[in-house]
Protein backbone atom coordinates (compact mmCIF):
# COMPACT_ATOMS: atom_id res chain seq x y z
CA UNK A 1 0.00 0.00 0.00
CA UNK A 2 1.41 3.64 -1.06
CA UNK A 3 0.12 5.85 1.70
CA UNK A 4 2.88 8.62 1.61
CA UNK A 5 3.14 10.83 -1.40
CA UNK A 6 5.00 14.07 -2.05
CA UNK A 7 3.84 16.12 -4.69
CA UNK A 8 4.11 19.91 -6.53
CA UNK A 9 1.29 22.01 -7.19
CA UNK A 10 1.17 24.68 -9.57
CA UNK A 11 -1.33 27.24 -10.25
CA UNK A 12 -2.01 29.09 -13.49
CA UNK A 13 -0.51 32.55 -13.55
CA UNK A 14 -3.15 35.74 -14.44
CA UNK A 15 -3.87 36.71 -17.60
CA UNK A 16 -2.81 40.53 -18.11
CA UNK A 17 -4.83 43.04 -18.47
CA UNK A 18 -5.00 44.89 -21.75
CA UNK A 19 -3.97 48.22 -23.29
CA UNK A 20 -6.55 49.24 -26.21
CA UNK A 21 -7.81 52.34 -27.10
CA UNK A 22 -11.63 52.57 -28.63
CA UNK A 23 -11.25 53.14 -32.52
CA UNK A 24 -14.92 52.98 -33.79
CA UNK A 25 -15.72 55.34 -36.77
CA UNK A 26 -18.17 58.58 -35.58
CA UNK A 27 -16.98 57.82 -32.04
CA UNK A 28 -13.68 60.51 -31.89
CA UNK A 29 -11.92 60.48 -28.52
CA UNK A 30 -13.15 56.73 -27.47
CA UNK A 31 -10.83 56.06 -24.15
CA UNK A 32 -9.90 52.83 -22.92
CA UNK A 33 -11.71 49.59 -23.04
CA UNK A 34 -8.50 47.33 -22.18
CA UNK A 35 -10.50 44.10 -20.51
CA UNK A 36 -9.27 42.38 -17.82
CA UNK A 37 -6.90 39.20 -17.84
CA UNK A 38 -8.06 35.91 -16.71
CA UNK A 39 -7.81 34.44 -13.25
CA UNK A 40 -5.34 31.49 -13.20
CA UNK A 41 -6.87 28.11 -12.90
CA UNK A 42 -6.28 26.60 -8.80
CA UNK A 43 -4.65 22.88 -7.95
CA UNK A 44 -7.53 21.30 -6.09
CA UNK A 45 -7.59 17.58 -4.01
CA UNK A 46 -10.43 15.72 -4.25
CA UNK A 47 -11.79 12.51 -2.33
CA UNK A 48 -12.99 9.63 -4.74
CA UNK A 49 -14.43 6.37 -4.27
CA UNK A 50 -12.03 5.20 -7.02
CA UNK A 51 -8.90 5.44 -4.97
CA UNK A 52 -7.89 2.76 -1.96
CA UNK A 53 -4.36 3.95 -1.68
CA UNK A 54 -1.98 6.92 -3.27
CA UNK A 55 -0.14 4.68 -5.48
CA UNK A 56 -1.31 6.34 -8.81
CA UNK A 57 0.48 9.47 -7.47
CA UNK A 58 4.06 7.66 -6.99
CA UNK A 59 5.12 8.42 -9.87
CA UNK A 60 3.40 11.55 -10.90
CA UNK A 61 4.83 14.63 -8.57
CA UNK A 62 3.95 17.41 -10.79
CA UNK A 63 0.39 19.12 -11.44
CA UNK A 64 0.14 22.44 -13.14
CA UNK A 65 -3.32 24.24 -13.82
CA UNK A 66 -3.25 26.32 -17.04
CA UNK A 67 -2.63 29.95 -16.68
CA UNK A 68 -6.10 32.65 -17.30
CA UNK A 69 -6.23 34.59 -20.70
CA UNK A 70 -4.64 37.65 -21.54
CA UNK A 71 -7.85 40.99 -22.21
CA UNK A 72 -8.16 42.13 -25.57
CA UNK A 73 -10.04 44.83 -27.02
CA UNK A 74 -13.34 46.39 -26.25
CA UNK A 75 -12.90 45.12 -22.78
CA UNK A 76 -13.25 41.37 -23.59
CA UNK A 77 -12.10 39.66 -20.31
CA UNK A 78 -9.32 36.68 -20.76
CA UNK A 79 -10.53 33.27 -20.07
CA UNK A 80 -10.21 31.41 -16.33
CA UNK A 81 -7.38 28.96 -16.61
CA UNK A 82 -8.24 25.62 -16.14
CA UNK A 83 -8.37 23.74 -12.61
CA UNK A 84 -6.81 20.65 -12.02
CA UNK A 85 -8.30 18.08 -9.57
CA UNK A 86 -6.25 15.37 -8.34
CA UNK A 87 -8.21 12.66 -6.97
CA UNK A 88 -7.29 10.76 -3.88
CA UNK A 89 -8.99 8.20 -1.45
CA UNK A 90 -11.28 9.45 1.41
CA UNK A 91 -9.35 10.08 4.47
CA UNK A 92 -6.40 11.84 2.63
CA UNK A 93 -4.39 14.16 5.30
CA UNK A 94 -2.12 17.03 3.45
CA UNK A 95 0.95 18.19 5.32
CA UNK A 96 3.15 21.01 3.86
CA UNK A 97 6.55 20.02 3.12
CA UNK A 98 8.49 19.74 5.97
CA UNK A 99 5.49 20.77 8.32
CA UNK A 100 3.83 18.77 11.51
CA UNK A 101 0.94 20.07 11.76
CA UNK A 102 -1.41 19.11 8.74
CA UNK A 103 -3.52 21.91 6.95
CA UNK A 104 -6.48 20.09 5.82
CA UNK A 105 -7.34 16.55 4.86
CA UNK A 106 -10.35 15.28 2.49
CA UNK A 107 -13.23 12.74 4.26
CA UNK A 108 -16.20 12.22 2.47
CA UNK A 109 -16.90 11.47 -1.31
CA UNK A 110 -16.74 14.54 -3.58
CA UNK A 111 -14.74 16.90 -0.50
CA UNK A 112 -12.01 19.13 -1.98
CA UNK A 113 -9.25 21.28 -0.56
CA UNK A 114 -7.54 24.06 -2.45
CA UNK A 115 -3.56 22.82 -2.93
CA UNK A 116 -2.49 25.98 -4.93
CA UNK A 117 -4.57 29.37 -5.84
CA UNK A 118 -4.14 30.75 -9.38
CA UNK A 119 -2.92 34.48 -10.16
CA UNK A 120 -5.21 37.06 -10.21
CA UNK A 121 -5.74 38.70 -13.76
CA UNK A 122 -4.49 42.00 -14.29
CA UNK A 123 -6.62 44.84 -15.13
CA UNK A 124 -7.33 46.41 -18.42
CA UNK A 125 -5.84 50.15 -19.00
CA UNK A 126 -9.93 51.08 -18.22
CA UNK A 127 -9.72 51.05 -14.67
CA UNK A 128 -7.09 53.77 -14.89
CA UNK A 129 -8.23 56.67 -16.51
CA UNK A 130 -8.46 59.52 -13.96
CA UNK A 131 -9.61 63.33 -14.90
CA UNK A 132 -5.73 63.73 -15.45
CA UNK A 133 -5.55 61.28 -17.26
CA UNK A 134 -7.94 59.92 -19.36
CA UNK A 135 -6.00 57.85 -21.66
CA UNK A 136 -3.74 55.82 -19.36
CA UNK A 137 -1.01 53.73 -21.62
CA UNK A 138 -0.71 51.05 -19.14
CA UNK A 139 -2.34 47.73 -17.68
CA UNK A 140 -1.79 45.24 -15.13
CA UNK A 141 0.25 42.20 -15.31
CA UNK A 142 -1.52 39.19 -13.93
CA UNK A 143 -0.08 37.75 -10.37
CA UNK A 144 1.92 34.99 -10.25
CA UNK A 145 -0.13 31.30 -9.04
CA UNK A 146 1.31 29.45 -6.30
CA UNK A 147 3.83 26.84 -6.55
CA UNK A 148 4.24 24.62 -3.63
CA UNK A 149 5.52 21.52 -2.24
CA UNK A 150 2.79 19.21 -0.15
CA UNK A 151 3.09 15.48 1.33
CA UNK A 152 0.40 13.18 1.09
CA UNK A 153 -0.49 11.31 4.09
CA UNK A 154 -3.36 8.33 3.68
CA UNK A 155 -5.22 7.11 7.19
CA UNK A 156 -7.60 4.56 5.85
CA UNK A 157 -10.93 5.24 6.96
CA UNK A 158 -12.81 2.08 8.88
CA UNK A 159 -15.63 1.32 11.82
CA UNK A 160 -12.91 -1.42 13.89
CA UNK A 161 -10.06 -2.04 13.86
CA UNK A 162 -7.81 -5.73 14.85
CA UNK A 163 -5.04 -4.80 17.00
CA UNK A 164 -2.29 -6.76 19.11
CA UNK A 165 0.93 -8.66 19.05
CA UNK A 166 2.03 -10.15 15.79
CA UNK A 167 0.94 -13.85 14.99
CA UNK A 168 -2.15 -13.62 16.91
CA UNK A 169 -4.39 -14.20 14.38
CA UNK A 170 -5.56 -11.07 13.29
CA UNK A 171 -5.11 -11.82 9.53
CA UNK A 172 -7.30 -15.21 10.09
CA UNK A 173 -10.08 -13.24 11.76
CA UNK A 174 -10.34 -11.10 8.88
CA UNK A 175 -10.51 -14.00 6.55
CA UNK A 176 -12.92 -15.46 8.32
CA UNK A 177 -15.30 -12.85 9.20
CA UNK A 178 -15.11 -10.75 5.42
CA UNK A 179 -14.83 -11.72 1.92
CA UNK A 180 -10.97 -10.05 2.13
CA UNK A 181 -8.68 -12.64 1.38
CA UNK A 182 -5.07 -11.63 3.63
CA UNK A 183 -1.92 -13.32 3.77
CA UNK A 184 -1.77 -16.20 6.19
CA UNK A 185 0.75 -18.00 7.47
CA UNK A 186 1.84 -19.19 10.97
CA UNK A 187 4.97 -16.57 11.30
CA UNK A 188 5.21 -13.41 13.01
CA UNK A 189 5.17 -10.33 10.70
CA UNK A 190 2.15 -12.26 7.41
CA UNK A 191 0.99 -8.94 6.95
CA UNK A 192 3.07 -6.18 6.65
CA UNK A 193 0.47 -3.45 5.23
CA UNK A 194 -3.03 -2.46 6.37
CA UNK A 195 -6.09 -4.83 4.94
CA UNK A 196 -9.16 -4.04 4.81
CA UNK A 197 -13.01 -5.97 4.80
CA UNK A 198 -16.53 -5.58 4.98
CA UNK A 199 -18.45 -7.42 7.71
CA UNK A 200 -21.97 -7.99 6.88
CA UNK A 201 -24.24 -8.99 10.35
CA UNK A 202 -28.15 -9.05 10.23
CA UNK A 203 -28.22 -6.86 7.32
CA UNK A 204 -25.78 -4.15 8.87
CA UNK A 205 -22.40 -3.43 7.63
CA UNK A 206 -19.18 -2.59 8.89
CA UNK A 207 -15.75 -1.97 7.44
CA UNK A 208 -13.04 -4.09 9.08
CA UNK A 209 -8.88 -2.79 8.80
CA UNK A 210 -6.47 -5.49 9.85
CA UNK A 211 -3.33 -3.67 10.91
CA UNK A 212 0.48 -5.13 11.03
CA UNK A 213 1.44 -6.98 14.70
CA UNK A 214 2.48 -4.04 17.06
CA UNK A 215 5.91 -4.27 19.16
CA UNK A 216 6.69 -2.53 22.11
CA UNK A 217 8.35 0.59 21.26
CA UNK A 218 5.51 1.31 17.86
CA UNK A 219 4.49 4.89 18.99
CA UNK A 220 8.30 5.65 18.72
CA UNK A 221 8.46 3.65 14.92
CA UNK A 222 10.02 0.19 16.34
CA UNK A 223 8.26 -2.37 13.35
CA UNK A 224 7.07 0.88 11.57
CA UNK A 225 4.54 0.70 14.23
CA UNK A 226 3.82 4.61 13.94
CA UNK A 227 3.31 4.12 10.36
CA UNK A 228 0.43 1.46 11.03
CA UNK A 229 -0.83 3.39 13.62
CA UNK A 230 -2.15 6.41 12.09
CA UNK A 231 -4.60 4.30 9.89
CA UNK A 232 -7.03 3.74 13.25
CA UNK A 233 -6.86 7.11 14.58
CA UNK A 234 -10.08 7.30 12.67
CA UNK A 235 -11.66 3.82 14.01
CA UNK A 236 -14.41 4.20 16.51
CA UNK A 237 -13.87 0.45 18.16
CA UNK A 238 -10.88 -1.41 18.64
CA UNK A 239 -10.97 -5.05 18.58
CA UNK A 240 -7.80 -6.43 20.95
CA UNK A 241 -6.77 -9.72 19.61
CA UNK A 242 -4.76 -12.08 22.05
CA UNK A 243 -3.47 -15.24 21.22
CA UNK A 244 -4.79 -17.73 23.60
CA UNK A 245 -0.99 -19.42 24.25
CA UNK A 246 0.26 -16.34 25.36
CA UNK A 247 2.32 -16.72 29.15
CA UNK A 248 1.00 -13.34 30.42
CA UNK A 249 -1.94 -11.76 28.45
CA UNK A 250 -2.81 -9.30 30.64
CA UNK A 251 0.69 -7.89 29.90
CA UNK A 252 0.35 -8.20 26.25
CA UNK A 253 -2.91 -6.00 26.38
CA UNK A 254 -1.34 -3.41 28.56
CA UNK A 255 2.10 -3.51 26.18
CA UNK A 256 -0.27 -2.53 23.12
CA UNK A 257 -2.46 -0.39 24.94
CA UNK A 258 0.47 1.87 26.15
CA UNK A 259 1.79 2.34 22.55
CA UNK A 260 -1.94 3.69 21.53
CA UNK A 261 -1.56 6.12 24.16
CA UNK A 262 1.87 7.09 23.50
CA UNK A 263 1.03 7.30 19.36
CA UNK A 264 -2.67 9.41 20.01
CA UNK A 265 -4.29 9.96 23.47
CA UNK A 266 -7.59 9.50 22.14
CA UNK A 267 -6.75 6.02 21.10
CA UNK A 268 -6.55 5.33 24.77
CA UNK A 269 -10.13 6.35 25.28
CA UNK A 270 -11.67 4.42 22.41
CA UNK A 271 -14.08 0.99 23.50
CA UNK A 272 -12.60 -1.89 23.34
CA UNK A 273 -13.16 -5.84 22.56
CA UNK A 274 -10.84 -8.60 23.88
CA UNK A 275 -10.58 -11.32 21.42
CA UNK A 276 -9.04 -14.65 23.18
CA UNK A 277 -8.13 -16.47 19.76
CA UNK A 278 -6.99 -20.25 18.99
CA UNK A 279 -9.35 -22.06 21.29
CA UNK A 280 -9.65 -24.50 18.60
CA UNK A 281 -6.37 -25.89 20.86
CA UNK A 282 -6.88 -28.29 23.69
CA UNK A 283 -4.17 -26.61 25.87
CA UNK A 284 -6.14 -23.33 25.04
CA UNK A 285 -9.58 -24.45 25.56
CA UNK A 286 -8.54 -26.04 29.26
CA UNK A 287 -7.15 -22.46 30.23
CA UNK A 288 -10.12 -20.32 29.33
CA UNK A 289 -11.07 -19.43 32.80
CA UNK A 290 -7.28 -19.22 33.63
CA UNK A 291 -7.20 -16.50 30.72
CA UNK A 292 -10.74 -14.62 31.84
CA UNK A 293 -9.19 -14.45 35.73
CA UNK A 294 -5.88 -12.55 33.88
CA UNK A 295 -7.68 -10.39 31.60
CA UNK A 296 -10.47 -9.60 34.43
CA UNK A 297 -8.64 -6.47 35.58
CA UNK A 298 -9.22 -4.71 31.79
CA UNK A 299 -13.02 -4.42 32.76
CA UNK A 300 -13.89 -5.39 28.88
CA UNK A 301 -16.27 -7.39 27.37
CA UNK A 302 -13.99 -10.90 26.84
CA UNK A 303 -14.52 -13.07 23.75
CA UNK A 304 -13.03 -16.46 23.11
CA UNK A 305 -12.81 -17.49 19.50
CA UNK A 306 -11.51 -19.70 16.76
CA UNK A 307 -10.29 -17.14 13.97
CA UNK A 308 -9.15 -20.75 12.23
CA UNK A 309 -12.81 -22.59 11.98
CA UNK A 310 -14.86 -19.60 13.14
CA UNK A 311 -16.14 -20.36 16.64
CA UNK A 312 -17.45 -17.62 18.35
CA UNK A 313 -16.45 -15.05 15.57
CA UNK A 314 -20.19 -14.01 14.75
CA UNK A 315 -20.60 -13.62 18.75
CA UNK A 316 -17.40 -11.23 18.64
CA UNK A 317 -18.85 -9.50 15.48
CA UNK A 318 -21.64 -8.87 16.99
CA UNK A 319 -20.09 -7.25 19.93
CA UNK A 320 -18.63 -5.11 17.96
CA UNK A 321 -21.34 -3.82 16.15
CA UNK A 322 -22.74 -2.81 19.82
CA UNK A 323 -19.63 -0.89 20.36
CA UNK A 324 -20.04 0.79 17.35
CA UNK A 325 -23.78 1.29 17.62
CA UNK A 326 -23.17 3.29 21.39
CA UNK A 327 -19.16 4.43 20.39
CA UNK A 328 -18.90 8.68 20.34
CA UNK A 329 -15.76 10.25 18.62
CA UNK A 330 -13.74 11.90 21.39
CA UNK A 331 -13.83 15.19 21.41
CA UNK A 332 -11.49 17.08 20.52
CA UNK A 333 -9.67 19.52 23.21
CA UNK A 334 -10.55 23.07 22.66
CA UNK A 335 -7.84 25.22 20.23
CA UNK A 336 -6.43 28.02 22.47
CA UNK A 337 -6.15 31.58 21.07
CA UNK A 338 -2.40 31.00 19.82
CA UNK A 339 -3.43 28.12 17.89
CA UNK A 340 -5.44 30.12 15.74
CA UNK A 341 -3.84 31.27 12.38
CA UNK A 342 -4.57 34.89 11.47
CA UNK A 343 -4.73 35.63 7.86
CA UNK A 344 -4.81 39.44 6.87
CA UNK A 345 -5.51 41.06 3.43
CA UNK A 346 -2.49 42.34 1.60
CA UNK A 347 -1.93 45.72 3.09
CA UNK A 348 0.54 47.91 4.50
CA UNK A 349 2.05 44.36 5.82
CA UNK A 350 2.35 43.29 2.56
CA UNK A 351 4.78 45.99 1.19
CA UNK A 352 8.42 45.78 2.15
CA UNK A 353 11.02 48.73 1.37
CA UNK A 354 14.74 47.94 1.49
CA UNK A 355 16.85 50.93 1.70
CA UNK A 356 20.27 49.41 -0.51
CA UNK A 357 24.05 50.48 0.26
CA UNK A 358 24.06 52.89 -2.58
CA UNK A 359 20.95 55.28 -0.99
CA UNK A 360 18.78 53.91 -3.28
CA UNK A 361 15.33 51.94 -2.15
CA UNK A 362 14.03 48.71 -3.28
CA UNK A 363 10.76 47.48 -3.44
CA UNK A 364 10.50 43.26 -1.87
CA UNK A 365 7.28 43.01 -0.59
CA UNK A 366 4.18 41.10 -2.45
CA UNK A 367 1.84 43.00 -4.91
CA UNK A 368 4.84 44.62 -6.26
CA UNK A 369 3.27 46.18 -9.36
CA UNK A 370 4.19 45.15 -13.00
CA UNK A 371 2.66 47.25 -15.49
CA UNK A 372 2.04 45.98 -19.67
CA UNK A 373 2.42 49.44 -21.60
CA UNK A 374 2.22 50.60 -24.78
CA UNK A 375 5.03 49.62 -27.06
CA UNK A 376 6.18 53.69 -27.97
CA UNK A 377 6.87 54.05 -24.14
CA UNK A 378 10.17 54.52 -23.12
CA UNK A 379 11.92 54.48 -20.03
CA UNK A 380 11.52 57.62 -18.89
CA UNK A 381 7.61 57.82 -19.63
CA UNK A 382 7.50 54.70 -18.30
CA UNK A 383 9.51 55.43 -15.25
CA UNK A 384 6.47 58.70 -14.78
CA UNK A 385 3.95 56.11 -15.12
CA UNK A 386 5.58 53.50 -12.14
CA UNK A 387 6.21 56.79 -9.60
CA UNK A 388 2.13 57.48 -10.20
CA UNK A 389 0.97 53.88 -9.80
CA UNK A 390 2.91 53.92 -6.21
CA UNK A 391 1.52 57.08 -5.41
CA UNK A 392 -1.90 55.87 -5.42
CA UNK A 393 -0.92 53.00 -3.32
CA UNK A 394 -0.16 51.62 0.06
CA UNK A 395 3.79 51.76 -1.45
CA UNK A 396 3.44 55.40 -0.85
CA UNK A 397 3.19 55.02 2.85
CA UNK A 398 5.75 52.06 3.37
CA UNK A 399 8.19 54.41 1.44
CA UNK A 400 7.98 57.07 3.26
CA UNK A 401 8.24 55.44 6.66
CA UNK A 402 11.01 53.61 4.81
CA UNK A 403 12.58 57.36 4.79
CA UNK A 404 12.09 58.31 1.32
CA UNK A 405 12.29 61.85 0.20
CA UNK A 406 12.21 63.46 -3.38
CA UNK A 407 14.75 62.51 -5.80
CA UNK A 408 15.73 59.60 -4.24
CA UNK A 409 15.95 56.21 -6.01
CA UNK A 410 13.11 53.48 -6.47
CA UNK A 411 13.74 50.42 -7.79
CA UNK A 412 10.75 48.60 -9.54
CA UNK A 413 11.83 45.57 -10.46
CA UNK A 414 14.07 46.76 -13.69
CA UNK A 415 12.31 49.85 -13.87
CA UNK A 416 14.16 52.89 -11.81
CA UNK A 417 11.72 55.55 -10.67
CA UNK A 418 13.36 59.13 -9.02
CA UNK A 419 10.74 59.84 -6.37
């Protein structure tokens, strides 16, 4: 099973805006009807049905939405670049690269979560004519779309899930209680990625994940324990299997149990079943009430079964179902104020002013503006044309707290402006 992706999203760039003057005949003097450029298209995730794991993304990284349509002429607006969609299985978790903390994940059928946002399309020269000037040579350059790096994270979603020591018969459970048809074998270690099956019990159905045997140290990624794990933080019961010739199965139960709490808290707090398995053995079978006297301090409901020829499996299935039936997510602890992530509008924050070695300022900050002028422009006029755009901007502010005064040096990008 691929359950760990990393992948690159790329959003369309803007369109730009356009620089057009009306020409109509009997219409002298027409102005500007530059329309607008097109937004760029976004990188979205989306939860399908169609997916079990993330192993058509292994070796595809790369997505890139198309970029939005330049403006032409009597304001026609550019076209919206195309989205792209990526489609992944239900219970996808998306991590930025090199972050913790995940930033969304996708649940049900048909959810989606915004990867990258396209560019903004510029605006058409229309938008600046002022009573000075009513013919303005210039239009926006559409913004730049996002470009970033994300890991994939799948935790498969399921109602119970089969947890305990390797070899106790976890795999045979499965096989015997759903149509899912695991690796079986009578070694420690048969199944070394998460399986999953659909139970079927008086017309009610529940989805079953076996997980790989857990060893003391999992939480900390002994076995790749923490990479099992994470695929029943989303289970609501949790079906303890114990192997029946176990010396001490009290101490097996509290072994596993102390690696949920150490992975997730909340694991800790979800119901469980014990699941005595292989009674099918004579030397099991004459210890049952040895084993229910052991396992008596857990205070759980106690099953003993035959995961090989099915004794007391519908019993235990049926059990579980009750868990399920009465089982309530744990909720979640209450964010405090510093968790929360404050996003403001591009504003006077946004603008950065770097005064360089030479006297001269540069302009760093986002929303630096790039202009598409006429082609008869030259450097000068266009140089005129920069100093007015930042005049009627926040840039006018962060310069002048910056410390600029008249006839110092901007720097636009390429463009120089004296101030």
């Amino acid at each position: 099973m691929i359950d760990n992706v990393v992948i690159f999203a790329a959003a369309g760039s803007g369109g730009n805006g356009s620089f057009s003057l009306r020409r109509e005949s009997h219409v002298p003097r027409g102005g500007p009807d530059g329309g607008d450029g097109g937004r760029g298209g976004n990188v979205t995730l989306r939860a399908e049905h169609a997916h079990y794991s993330l192993a058509h993304l292994r070796n595809r990284q790369h997505f890139k939405a198309t970029a939005g349509g330049n403006g032409g002429a009597s304001q026609k607006h550019g076209h919206r670049g195309e989205d792209v969609a990526i489609g992944v299985p239900l219970g996808t978790v998306v991590y930025a690269e090199g972050g913790d903390e995940p930033i969304g994940e996708v649940i049900e059928e048909g959810d989606t979560l915004v990867l990258a946002t396209g560019g903004r399309g510029g605006r058409g020269n229309k938008h600046f004519a002022t009573a000075v000037n009513r013919t303005p040579r210039f239009a926006e350059k559409g913004g730049d779309g996002e470009e970033v790096w994300f890991r994939l994270e799948l935790r498969l979603l399921a109602d119970v899930a089969l947890i305990g020591f390797p070899n106790a018969g976890k795999s045979t459970l499965l096989a015997a209680a759903t149509p899912a048809k695991p690796k079986i074998a009578d070694y420690p270690f048969t199944t070394i990625e998460p399986q999953l099956g659909v139970v079927e019990v008086d017309y009610q159905r529940l989805v079953l994940v076996d997980i790989p045997g857990l060893l003391e140290g999992a939480a900390q990624g002994v076995g790749l324990g923490d990479e099992f794990l994470r695929h029943i933080q989303r289970t609501k019961v949790l079906v303890h299997m114990v192997s029946g010739e176990s010396e001490d199965p009290l101490k097996d139960v509290r072994a596993v149990d102390a690696e949920l709490a150490a992975f997730d808290p909340r694991l800790a707090g979800r119901p469980q079943v014990v699941a005595v398995n292989k009674i099918d053995l004579p030397t099991v079978r004459e210890r049952t009430a040895e084993l229910r006297m052991a396992l008596e301090p857990l205070r759980r409901p106690i099953y003993f079964i035959s995961a090989e020829t099915g004794e007391g499996v519908p019993q235990l299935m049926r059990a579980a179902f009750g868990a399920l039936a009465s089982a309530v997510e744990p909720a979640l602890p209450e964010p405090q104020r510093e968790d929360y992530k404050v996003f403001r509008p591009l504003g006077e924050d946004g603008e950065r002013v770097v005064r360089r070695e030479d006297g001269s300022y540069q302009l760093t900050g986002s929303g630096v503006p790039a202009l598409v002028v006429a082609r008869d422009v030259g450097k000068g006029e266009l140089a005129l044309i920069m100093r007015e755009r930042l005049r009627r901007t926040n840039w006018r502010r962060a310069l002048e707290r910056a410390g600029v005064r008249a006839g110092d040096r901007v720097l636009v990008g390429e463009v120089q402006v004296d101030w």
